[in-house]
Every structure is written in C-alpha cells, then in structure tokens.
N, C-alpha and C. Protein backbone atom coordinates (compact mmCIF):
# COMPACT_ATOMS: atom_id res chain seq x y z
N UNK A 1 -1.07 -4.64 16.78
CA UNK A 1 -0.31 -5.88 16.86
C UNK A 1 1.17 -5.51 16.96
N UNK A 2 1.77 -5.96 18.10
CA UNK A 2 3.01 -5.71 17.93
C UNK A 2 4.40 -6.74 16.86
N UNK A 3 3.50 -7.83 16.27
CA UNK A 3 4.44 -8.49 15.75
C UNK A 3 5.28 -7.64 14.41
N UNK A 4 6.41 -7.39 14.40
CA UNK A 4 7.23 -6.73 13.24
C UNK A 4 6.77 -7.42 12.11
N UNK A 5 6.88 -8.65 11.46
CA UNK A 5 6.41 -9.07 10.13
C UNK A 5 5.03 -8.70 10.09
N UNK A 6 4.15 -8.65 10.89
CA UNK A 6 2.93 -7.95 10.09
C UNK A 6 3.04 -6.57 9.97
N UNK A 7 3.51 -6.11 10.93
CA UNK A 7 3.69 -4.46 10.48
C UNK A 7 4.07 -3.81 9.17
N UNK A 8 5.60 -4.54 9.04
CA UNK A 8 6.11 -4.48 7.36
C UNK A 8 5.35 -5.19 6.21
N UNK A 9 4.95 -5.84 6.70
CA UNK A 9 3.48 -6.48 5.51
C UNK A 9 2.79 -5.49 5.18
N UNK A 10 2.10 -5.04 6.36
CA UNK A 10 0.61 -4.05 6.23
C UNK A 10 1.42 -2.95 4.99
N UNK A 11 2.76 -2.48 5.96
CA UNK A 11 3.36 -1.16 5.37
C UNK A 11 3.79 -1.56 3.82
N UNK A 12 4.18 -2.43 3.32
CA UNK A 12 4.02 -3.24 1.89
C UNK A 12 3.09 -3.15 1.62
N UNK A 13 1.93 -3.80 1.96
CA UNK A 13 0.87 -3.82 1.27
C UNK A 13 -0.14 -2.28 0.92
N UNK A 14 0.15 -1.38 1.84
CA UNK A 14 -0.57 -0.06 1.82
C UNK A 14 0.57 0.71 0.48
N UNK A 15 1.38 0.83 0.93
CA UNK A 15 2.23 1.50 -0.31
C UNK A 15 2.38 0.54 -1.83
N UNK A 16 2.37 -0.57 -1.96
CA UNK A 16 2.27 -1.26 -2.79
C UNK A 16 0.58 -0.78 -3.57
N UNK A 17 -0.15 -0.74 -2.71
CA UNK A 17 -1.48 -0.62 -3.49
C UNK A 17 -1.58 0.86 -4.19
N UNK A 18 -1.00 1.60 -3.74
CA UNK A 18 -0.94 3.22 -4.04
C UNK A 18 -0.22 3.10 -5.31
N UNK A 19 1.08 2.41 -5.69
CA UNK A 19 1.58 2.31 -6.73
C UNK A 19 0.60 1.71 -8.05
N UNK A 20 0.47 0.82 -6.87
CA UNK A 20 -0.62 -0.63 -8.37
C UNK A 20 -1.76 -0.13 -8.86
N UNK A 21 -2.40 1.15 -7.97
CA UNK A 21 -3.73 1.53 -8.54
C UNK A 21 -2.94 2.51 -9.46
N UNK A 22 -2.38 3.64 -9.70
CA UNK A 22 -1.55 4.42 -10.27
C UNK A 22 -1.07 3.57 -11.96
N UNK A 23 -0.40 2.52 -12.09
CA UNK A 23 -0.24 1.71 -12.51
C UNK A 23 -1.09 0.98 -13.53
N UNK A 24 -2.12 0.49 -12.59
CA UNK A 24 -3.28 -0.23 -13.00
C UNK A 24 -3.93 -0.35 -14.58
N UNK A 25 -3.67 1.31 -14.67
CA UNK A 25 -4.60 1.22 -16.30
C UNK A 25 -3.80 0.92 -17.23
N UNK A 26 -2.76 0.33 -17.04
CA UNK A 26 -1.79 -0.22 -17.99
C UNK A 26 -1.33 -1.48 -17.74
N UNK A 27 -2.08 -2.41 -17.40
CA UNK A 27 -2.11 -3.56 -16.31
C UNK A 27 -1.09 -4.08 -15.67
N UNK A 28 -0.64 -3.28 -15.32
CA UNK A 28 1.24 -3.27 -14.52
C UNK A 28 1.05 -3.45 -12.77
N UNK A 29 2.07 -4.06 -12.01
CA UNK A 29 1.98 -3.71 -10.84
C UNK A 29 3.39 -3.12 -10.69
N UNK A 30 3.07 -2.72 -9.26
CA UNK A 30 5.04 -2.23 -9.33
C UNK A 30 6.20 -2.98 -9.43
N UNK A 31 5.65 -4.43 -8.87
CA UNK A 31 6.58 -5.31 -8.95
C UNK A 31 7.50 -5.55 -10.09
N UNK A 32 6.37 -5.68 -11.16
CA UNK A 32 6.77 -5.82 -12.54
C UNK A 32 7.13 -4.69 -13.24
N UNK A 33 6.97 -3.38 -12.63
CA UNK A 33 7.53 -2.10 -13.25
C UNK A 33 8.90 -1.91 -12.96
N UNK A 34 8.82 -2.55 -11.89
CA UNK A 34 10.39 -2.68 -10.97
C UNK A 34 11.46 -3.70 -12.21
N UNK A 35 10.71 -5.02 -12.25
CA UNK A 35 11.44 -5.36 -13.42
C UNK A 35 11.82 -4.67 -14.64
N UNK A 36 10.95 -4.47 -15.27
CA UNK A 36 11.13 -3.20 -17.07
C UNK A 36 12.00 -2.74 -16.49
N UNK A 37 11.94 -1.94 -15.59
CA UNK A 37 13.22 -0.71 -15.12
C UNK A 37 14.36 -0.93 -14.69
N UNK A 38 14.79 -2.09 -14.13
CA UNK A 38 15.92 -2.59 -13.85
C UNK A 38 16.21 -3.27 -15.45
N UNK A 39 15.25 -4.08 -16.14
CA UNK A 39 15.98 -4.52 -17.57
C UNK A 39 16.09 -3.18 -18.39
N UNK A 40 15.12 -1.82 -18.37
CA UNK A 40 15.97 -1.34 -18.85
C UNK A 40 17.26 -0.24 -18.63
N UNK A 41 17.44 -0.57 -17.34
CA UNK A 41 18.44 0.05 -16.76
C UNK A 41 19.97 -0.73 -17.08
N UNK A 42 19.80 -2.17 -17.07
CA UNK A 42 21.05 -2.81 -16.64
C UNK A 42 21.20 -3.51 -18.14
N UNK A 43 20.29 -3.80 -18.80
CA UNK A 43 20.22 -4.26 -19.90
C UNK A 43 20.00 -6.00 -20.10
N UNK A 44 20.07 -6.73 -20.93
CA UNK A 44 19.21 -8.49 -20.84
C UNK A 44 20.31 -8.97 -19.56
N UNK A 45 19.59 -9.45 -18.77
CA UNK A 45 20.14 -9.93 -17.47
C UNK A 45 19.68 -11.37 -17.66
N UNK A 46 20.26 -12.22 -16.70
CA UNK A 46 19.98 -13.34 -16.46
C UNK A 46 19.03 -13.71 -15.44
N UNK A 47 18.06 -14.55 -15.09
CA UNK A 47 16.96 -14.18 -14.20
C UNK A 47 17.26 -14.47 -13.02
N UNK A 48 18.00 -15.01 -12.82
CA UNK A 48 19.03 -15.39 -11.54
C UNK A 48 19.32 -14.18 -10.76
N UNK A 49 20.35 -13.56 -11.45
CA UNK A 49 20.98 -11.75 -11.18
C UNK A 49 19.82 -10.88 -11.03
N UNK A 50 18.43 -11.01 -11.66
CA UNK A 50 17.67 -10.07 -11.63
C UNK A 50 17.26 -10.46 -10.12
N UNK A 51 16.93 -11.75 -9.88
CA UNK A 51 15.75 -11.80 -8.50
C UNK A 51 16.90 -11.22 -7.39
N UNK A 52 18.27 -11.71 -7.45
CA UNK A 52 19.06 -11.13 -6.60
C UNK A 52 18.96 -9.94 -6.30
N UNK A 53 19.22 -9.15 -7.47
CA UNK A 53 19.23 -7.80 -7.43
C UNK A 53 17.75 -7.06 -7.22
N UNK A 54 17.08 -7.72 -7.22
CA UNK A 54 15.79 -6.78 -6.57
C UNK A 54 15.69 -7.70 -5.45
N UNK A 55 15.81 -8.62 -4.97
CA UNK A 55 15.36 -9.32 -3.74
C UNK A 55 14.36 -10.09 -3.81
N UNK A 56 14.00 -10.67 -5.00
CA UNK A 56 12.58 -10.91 -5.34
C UNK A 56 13.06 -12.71 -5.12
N UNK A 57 11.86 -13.49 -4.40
CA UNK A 57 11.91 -14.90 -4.73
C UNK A 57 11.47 -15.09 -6.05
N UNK A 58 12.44 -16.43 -6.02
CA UNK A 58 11.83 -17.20 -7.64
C UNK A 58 10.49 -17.65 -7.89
N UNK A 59 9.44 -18.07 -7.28
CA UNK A 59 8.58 -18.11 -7.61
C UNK A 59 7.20 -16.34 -7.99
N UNK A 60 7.75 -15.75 -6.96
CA UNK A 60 7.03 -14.79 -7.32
C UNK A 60 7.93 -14.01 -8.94
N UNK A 61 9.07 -13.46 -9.05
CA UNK A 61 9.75 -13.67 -10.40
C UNK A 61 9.56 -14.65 -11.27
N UNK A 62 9.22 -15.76 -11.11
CA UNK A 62 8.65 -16.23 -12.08
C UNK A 62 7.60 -15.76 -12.96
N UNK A 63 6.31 -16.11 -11.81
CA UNK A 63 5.10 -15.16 -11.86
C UNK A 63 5.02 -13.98 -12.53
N UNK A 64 5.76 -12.98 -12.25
CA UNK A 64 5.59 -11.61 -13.09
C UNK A 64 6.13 -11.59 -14.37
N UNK A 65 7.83 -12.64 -14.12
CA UNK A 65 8.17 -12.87 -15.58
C UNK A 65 7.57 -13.62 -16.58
N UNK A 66 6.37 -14.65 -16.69
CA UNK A 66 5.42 -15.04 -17.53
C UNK A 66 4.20 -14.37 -18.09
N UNK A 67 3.69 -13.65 -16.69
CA UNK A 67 3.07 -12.46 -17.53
C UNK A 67 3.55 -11.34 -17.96
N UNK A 68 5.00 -10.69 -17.81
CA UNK A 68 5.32 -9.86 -18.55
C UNK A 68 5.87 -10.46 -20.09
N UNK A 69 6.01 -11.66 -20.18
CA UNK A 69 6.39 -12.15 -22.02
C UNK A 69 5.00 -12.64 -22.20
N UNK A 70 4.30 -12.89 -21.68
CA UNK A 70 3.07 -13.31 -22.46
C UNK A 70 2.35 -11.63 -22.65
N UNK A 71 3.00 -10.88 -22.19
CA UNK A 71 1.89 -9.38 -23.01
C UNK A 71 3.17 -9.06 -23.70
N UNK A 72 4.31 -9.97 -24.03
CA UNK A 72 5.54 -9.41 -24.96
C UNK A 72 5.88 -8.06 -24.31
N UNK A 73 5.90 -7.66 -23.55
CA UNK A 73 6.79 -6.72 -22.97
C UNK A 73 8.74 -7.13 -22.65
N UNK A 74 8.69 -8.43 -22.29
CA UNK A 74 9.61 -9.03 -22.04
C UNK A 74 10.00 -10.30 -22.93
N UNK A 75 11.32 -10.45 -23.58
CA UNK A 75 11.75 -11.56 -23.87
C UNK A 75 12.28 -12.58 -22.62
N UNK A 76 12.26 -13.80 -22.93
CA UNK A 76 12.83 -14.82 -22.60
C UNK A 76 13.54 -16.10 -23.14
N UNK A 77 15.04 -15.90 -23.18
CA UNK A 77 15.75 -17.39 -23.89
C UNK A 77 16.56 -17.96 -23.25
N UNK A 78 16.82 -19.08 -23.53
CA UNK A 78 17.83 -20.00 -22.14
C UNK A 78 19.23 -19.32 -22.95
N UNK A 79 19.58 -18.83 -22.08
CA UNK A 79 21.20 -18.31 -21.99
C UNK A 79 22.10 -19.67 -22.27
N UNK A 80 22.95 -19.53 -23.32
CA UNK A 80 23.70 -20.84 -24.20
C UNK A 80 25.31 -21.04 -23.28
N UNK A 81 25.47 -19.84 -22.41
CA UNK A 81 26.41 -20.30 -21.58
C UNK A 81 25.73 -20.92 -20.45
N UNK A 82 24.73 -21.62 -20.25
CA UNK A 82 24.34 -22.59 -19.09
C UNK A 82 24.11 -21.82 -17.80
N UNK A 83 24.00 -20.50 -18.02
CA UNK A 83 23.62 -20.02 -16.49
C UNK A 83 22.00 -19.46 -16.29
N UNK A 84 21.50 -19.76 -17.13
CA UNK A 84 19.67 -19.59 -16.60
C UNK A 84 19.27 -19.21 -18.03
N UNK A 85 17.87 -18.39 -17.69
CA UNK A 85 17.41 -17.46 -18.73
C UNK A 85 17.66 -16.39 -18.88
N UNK A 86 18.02 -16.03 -19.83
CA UNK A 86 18.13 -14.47 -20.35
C UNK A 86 16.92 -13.58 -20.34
N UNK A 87 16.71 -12.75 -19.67
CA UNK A 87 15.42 -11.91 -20.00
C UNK A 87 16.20 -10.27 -20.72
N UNK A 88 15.43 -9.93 -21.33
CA UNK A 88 15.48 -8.69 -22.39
C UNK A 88 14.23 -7.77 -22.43
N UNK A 89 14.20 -6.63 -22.08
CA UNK A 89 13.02 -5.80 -22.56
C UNK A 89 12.62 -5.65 -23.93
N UNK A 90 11.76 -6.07 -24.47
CA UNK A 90 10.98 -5.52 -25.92
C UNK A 90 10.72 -4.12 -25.87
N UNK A 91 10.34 -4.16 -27.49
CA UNK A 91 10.16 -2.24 -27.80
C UNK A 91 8.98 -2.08 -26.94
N UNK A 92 7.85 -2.92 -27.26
CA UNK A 92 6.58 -2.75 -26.51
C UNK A 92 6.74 -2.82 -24.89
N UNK A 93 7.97 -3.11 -24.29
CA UNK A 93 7.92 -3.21 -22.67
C UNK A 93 8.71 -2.12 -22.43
N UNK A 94 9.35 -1.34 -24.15
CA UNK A 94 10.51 -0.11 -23.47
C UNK A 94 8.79 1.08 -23.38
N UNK A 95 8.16 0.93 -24.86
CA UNK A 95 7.03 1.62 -24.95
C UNK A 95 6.32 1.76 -23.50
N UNK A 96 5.52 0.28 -22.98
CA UNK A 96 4.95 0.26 -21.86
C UNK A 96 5.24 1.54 -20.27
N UNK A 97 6.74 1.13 -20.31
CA UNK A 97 7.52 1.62 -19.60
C UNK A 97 8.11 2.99 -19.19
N UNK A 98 7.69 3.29 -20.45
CA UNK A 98 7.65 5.36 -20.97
C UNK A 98 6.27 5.62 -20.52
N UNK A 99 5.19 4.92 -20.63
CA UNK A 99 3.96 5.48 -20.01
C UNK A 99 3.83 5.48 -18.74
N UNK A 100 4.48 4.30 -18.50
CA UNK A 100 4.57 4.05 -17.06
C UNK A 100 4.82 4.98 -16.39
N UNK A 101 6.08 5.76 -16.60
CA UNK A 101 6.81 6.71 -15.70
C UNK A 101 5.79 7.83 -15.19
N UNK A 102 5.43 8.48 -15.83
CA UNK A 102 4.37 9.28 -15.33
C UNK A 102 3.38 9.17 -14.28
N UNK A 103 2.65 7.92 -14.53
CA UNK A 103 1.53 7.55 -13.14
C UNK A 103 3.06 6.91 -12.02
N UNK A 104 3.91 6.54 -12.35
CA UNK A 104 4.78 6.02 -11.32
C UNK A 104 5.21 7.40 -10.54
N UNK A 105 5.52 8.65 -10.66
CA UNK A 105 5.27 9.61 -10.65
C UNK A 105 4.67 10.16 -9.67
N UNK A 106 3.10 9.95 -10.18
CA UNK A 106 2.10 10.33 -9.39
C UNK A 106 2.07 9.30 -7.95
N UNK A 107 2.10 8.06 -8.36
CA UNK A 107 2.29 7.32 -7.00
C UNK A 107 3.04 7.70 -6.10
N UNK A 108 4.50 8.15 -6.63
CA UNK A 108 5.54 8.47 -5.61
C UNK A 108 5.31 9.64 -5.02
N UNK A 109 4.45 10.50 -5.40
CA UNK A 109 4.28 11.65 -5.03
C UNK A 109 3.08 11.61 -3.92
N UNK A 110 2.08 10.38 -4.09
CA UNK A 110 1.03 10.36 -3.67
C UNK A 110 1.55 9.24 -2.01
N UNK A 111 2.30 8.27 -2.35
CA UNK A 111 3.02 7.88 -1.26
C UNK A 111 4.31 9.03 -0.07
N UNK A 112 4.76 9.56 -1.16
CA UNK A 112 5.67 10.73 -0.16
C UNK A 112 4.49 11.38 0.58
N UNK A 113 3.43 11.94 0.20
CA UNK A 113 2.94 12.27 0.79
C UNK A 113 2.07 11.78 1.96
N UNK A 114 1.53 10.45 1.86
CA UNK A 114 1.41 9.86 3.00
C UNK A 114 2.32 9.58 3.97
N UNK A 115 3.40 9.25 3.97
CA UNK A 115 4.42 8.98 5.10
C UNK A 115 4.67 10.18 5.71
N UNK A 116 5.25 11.34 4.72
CA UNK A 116 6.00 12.81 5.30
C UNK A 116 7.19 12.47 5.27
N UNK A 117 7.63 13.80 5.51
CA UNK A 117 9.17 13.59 5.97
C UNK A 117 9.46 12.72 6.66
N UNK A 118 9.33 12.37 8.02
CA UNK A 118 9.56 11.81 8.96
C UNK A 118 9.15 10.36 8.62
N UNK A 119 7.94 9.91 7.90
CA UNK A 119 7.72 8.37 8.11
C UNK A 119 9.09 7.98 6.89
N UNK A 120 9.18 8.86 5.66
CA UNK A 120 10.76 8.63 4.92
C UNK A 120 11.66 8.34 5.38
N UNK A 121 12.16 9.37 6.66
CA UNK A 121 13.37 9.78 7.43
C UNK A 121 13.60 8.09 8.03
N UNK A 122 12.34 7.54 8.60
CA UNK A 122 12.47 6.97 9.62
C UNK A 122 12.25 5.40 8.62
N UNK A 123 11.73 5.35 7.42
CA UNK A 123 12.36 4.45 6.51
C UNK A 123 13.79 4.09 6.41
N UNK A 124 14.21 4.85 5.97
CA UNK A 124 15.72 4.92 5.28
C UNK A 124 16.18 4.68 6.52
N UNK A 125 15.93 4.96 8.29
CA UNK A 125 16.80 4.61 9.24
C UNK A 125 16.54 3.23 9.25
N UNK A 126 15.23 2.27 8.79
CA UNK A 126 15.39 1.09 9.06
C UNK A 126 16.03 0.24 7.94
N UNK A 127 15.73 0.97 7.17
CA UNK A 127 16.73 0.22 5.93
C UNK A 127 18.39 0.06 5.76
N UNK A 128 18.61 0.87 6.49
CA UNK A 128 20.11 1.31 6.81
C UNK A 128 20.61 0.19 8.08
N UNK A 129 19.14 0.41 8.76
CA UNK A 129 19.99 -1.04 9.84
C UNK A 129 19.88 -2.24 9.38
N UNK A 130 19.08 -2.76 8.69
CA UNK A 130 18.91 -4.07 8.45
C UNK A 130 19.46 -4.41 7.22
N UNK A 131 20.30 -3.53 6.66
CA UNK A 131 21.37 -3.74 5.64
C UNK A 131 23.14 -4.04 5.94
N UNK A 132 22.58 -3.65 6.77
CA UNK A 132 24.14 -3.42 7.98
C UNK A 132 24.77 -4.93 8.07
C-alpha cells in the first residue's frame, strides 16, 4: 500500500508490540512507561504539559492516566492554581519503573535489531524532516 499513514501505523504498531510484549509481565505498555519516565524525569507535571510533551492526545492520556492511578503507580490532584491536573509518580510507579528498565532494555535492543542501522539512520532522517 502506498498510503504514508498506514505505513507509519503498521511501523507503530510492529515496534510498539515488541516493547509491550517485553513490558507485558508487569502490565505496562510503552505508552504508559513513556509516562512514569517522563514523570520521573521532569517531576509532578500538569497533564496538559505532559500530553504536549510526549505528543500524546487527551483522550488516549487520559486512558493510560486512569489506569496508571488506579494500579497507584500514579497520583492525580486538580492543581489549585487552575491549570489542570497535577500528576505525580508514586513510590510503587518509581518501584514499577526500576523493573521496567530492564525488559525496556531488552525491547530496545530487540527493536534495534530489527530495523539495523540503516532502518534507524533512515528514522531519524524522517523525524528530522517532519520536525522541521
């Protein structure tokens, strides 16, 4: 198929699954690993700034952010200066998140290796244009 949005779908969806099975036994997807790691990178963000900053729509951020506080990995409180919710990593989502790293790890290693050099190389050239 030559249409570009399915192509980058498929290519999402094939590397996405390599992560999520990796993942899996800790009932995580990457999406939501992507979250922990940005909260605990940047520290309690507002959920606004977070979807920005990963690119994520609000409904799917929603989505991951209800099941990540309903397994308490993640807090959630309405921010008292009026600009959204506050989300915060818990000990149990910093805990989660230390196990995580390892099979995340193995995924990345198990995805580098499917692409190669070249399907990387030729990543980063499309990411570079369509950032432009």
């Amino acid at each position: 198929m030559n249409c570009v949005g399915h192509r980058v779908r498929r290519l999402s969806r094939v590397v996405s699954a390599i992560y999520d099975e990796a993942l899996g036994q800790l009932r995580l997807k990457i999406s939501q690993f992507g979250i922990l790691a940005v909260l605990n990178h940047h520290g309690p963000s507002i959920a606004v700034d977070l979807c920005r900053l990963m690119m994520m729509d609000k409904s799917t951020a929603s989505r991951n952010l209800q099941r990540l506080r309903r397994r308490g990995w993640i807090s959630i409180r309405t921010d008292h200066g009026g600009r959204g919710q506050m989300l915060s990593l818990t000990r149990a989502g910093a805990r989660v998140l230390s196990s995580a790293y390892p099979l995340w790890r193995e995924a990345q290693t198990e995805a580098t290796r499917r692409l190669r050099a070249d399907g990387l190389k030729a990543l980063d050239t499309v990411l570079a244009r369509i950032s432009d």
